[in-house]
PDB file of N, CA and C in Angstrom:
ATOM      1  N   UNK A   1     -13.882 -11.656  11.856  1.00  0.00           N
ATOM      2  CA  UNK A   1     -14.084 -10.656  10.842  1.00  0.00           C
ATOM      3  C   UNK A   1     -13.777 -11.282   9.484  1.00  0.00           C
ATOM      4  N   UNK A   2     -14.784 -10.955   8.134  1.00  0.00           N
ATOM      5  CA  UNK A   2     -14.438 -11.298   7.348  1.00  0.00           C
ATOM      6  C   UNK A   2     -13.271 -10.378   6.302  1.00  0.00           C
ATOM      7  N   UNK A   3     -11.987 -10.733   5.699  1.00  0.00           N
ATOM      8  CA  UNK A   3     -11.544 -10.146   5.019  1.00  0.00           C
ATOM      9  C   UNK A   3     -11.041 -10.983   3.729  1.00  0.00           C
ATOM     10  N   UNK A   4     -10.467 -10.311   2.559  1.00  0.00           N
ATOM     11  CA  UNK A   4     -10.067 -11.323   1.520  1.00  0.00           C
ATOM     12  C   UNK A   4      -8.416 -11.456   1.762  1.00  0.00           C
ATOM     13  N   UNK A   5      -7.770 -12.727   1.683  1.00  0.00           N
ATOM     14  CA  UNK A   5      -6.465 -12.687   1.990  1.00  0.00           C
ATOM     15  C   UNK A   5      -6.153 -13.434   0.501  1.00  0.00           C
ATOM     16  N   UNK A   6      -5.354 -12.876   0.015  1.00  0.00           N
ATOM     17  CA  UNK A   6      -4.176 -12.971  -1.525  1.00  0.00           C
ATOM     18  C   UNK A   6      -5.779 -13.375  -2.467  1.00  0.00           C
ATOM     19  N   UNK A   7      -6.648 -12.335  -2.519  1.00  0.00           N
ATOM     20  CA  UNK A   7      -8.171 -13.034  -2.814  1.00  0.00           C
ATOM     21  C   UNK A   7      -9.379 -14.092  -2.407  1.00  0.00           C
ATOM     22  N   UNK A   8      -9.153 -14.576  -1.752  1.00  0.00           N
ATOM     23  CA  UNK A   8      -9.499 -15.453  -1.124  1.00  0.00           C
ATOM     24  C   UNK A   8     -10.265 -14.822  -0.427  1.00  0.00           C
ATOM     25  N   UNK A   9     -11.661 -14.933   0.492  1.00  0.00           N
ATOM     26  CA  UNK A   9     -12.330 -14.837   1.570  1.00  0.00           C
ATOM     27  C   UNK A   9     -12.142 -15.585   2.637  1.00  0.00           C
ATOM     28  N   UNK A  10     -12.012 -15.003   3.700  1.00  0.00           N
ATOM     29  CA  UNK A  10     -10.928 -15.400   5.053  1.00  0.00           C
ATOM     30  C   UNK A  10     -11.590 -14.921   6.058  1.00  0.00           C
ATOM     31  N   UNK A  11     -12.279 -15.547   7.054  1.00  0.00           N
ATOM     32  CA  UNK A  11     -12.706 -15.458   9.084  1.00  0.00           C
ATOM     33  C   UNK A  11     -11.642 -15.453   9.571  1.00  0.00           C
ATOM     34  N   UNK A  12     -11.002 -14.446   9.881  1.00  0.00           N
ATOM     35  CA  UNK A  12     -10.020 -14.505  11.028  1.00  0.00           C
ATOM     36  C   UNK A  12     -10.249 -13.561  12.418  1.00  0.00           C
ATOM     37  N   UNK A  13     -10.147 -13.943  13.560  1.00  0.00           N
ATOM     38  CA  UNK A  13     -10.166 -13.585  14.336  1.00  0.00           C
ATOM     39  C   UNK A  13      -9.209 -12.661  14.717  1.00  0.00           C
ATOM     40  N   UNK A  14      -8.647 -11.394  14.330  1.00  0.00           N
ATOM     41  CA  UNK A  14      -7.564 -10.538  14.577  1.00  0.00           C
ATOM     42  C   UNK A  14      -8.139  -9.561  14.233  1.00  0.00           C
ATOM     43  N   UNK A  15      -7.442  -8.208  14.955  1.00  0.00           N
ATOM     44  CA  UNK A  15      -7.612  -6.613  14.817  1.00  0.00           C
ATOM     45  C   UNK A  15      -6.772  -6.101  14.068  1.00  0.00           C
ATOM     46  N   UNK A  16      -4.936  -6.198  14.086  1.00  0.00           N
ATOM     47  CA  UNK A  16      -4.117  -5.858  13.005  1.00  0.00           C
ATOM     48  C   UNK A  16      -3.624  -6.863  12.134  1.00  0.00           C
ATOM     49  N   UNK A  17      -2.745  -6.128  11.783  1.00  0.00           N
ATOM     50  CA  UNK A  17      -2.565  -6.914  10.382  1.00  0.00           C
ATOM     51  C   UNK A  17      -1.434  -8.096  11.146  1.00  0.00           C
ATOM     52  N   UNK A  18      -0.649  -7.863  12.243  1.00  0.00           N
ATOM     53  CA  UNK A  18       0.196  -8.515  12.670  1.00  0.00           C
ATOM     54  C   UNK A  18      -0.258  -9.935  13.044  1.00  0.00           C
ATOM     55  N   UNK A  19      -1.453  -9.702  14.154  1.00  0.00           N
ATOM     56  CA  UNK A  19      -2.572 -10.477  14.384  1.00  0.00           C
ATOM     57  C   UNK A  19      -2.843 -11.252  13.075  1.00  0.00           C
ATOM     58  N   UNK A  20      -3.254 -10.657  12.053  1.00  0.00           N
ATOM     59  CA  UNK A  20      -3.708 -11.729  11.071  1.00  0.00           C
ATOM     60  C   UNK A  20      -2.658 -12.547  10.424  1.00  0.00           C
ATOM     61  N   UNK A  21      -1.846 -11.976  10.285  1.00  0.00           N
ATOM     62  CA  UNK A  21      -0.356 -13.002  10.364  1.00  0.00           C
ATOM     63  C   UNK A  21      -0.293 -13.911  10.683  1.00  0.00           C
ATOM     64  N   UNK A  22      -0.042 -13.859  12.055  1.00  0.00           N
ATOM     65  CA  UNK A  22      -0.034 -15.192  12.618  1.00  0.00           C
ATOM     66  C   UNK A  22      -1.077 -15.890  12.794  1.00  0.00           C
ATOM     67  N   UNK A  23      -2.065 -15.454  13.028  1.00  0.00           N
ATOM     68  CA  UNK A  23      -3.532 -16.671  12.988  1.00  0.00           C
ATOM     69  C   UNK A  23      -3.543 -17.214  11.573  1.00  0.00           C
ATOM     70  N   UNK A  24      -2.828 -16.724  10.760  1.00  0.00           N
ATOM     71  CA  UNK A  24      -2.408 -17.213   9.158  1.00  0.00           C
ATOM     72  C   UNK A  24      -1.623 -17.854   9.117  1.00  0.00           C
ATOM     73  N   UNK A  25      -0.890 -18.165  10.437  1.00  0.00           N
ATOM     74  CA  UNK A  25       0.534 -18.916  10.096  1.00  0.00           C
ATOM     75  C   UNK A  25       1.637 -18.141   9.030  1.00  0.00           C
ATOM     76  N   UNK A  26       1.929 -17.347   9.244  1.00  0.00           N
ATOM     77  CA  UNK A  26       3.207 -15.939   8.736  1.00  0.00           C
ATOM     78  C   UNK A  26       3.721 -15.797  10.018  1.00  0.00           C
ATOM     79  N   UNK A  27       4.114 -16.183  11.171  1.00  0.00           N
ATOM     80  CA  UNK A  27       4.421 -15.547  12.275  1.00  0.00           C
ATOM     81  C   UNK A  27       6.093 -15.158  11.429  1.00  0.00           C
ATOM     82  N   UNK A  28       6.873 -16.670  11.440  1.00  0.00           N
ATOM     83  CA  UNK A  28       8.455 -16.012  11.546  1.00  0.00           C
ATOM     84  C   UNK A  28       8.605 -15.989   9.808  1.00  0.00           C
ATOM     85  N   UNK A  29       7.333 -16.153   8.706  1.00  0.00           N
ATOM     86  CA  UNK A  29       8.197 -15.758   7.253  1.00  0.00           C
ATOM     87  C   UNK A  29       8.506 -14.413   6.416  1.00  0.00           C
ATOM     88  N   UNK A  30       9.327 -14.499   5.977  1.00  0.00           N
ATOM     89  CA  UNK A  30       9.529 -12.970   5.150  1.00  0.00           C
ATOM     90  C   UNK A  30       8.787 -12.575   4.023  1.00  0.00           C
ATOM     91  N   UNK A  31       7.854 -11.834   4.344  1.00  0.00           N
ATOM     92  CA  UNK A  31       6.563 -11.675   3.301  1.00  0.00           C
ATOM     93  C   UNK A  31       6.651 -10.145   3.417  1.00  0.00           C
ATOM     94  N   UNK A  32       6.147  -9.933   2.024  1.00  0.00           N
ATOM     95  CA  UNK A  32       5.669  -8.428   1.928  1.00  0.00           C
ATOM     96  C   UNK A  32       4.319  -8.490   1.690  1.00  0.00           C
ATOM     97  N   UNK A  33       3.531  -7.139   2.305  1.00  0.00           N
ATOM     98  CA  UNK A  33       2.199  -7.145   2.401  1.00  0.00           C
ATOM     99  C   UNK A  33       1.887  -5.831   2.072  1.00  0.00           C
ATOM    100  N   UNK A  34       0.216  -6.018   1.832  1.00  0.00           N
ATOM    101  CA  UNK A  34      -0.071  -4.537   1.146  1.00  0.00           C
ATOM    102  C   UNK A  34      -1.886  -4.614   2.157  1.00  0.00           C
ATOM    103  N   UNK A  35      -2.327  -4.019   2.483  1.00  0.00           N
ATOM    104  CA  UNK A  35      -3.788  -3.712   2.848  1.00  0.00           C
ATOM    105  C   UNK A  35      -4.732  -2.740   1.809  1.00  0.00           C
ATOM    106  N   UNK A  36      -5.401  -3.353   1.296  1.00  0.00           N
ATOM    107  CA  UNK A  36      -6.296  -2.575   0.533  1.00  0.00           C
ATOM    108  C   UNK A  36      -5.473  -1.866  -1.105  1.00  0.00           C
ATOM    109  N   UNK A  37      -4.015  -2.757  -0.986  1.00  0.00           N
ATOM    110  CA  UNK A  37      -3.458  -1.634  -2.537  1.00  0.00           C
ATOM    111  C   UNK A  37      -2.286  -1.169  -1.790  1.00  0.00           C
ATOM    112  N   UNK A  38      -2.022  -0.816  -0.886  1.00  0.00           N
ATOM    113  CA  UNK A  38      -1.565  -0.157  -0.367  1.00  0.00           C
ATOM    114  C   UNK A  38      -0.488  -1.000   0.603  1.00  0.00           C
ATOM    115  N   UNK A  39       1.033  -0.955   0.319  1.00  0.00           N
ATOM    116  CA  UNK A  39       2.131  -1.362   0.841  1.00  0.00           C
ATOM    117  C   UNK A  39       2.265  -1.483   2.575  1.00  0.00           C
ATOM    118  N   UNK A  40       2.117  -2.227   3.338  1.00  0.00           N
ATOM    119  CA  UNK A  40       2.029  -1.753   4.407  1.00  0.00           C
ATOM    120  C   UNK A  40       3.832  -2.871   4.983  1.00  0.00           C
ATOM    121  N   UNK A  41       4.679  -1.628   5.300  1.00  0.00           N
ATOM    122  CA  UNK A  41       6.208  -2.210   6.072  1.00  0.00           C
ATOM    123  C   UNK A  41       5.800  -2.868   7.186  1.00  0.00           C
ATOM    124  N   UNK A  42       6.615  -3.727   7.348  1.00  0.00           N
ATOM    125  CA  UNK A  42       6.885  -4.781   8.633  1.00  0.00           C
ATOM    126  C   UNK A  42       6.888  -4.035   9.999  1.00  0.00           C
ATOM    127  N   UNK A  43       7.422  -2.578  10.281  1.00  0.00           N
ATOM    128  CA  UNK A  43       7.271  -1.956  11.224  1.00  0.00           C
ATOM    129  C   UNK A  43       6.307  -1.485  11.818  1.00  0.00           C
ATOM    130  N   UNK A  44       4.687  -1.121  10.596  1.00  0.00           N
ATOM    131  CA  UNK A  44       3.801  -0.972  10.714  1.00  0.00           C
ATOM    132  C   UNK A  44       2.570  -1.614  10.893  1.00  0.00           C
ATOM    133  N   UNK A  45       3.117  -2.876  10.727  1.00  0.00           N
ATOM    134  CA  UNK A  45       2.344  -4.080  11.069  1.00  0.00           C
ATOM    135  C   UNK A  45       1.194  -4.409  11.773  1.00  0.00           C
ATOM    136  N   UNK A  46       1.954  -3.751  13.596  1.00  0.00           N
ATOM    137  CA  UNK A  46       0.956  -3.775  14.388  1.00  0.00           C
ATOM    138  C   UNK A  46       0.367  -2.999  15.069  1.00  0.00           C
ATOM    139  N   UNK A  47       0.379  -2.155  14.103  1.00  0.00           N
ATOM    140  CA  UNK A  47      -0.350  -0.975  14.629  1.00  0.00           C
ATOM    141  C   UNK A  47      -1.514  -0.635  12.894  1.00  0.00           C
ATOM    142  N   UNK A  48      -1.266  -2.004  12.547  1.00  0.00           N
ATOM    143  CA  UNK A  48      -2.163  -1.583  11.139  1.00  0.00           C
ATOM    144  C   UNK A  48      -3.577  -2.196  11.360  1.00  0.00           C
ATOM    145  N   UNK A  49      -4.692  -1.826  11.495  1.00  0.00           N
ATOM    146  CA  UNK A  49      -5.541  -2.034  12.131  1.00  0.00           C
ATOM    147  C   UNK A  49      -6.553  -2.586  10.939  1.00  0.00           C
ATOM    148  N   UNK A  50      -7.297  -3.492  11.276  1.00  0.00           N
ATOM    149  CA  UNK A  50      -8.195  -4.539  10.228  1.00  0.00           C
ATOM    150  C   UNK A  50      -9.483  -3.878  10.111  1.00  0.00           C
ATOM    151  N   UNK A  51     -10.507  -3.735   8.935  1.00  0.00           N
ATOM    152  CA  UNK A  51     -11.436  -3.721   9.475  1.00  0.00           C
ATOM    153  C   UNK A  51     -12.136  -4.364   8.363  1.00  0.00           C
ATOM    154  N   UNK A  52     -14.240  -5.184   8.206  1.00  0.00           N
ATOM    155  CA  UNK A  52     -14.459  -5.806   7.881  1.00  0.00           C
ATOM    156  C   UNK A  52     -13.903  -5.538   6.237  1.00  0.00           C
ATOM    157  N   UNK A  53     -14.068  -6.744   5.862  1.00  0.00           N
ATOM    158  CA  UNK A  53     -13.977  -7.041   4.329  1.00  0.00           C
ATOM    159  C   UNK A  53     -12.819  -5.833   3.775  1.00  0.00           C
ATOM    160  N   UNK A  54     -11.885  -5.821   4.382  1.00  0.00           N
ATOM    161  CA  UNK A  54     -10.281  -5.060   3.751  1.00  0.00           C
ATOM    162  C   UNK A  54      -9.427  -6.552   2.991  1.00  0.00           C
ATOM    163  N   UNK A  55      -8.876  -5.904   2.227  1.00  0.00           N
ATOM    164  CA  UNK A  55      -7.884  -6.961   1.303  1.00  0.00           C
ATOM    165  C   UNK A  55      -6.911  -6.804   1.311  1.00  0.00           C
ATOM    166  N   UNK A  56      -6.494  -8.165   1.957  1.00  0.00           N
ATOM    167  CA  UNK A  56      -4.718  -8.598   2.601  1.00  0.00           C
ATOM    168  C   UNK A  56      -3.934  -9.025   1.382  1.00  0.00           C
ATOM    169  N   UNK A  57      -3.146  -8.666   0.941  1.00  0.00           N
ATOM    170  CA  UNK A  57      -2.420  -8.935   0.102  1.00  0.00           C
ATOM    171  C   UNK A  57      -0.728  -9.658   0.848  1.00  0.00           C
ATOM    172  N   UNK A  58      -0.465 -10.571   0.724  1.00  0.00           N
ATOM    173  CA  UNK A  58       0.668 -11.685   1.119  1.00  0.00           C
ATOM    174  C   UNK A  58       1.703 -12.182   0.527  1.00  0.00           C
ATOM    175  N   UNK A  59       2.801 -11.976   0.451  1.00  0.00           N
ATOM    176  CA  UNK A  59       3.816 -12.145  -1.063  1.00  0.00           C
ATOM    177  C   UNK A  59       5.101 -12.822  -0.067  1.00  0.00           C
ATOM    178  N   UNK A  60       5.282 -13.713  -0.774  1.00  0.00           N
ATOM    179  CA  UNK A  60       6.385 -14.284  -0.633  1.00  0.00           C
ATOM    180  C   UNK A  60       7.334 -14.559  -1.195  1.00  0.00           C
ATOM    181  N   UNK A  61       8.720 -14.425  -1.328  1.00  0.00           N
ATOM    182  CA  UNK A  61       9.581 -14.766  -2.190  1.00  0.00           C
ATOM    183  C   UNK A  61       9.913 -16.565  -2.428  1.00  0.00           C
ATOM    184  N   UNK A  62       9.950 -16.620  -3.639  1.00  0.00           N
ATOM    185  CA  UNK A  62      10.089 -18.192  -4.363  1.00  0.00           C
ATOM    186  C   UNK A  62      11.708 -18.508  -4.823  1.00  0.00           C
ATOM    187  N   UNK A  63      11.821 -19.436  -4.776  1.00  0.00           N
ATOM    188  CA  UNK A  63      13.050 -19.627  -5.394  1.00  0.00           C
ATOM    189  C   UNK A  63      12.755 -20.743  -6.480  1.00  0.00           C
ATOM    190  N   UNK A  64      13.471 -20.965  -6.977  1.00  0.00           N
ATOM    191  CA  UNK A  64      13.202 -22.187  -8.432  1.00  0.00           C
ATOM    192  C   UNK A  64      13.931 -21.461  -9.468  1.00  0.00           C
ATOM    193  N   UNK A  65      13.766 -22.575 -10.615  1.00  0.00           N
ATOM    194  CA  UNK A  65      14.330 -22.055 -11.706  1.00  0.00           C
ATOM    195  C   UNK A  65      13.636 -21.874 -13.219  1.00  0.00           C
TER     196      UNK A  65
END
């Protein structure tokens, strides 16, 4: 399925958002995510369901100075 991930256009083979995680390589990092605008919690993950061309939004915390 095609979707856009942090903008980007992205083939990933997954149904939720959990799924796209990890075929993203996010399995064990601490990221906040949003689907379409919209905040989606870590609890809701996998039960958050993909469908074509939706926009994954991926955030990670940085450290630096």
């Amino acid at each position: 399925m095609h979707i856009l991930v942090n903008g980007v256009a992205r083939e990933v083979h997954a149904t939720t958002m959990a799924q796209a995680l990890d075929v993203l390589d996010y399995q064990q990092a601490i990221v906040a995510t949003a689907l379409n605008g919209v905040f989606v919690p870590t609890h809701r993950r996998d039960t958050t369901v993909l469908k074509e061309d939706d926009a994954l939004e991926i955030l990670a915390p940085m450290q630096g100075g």
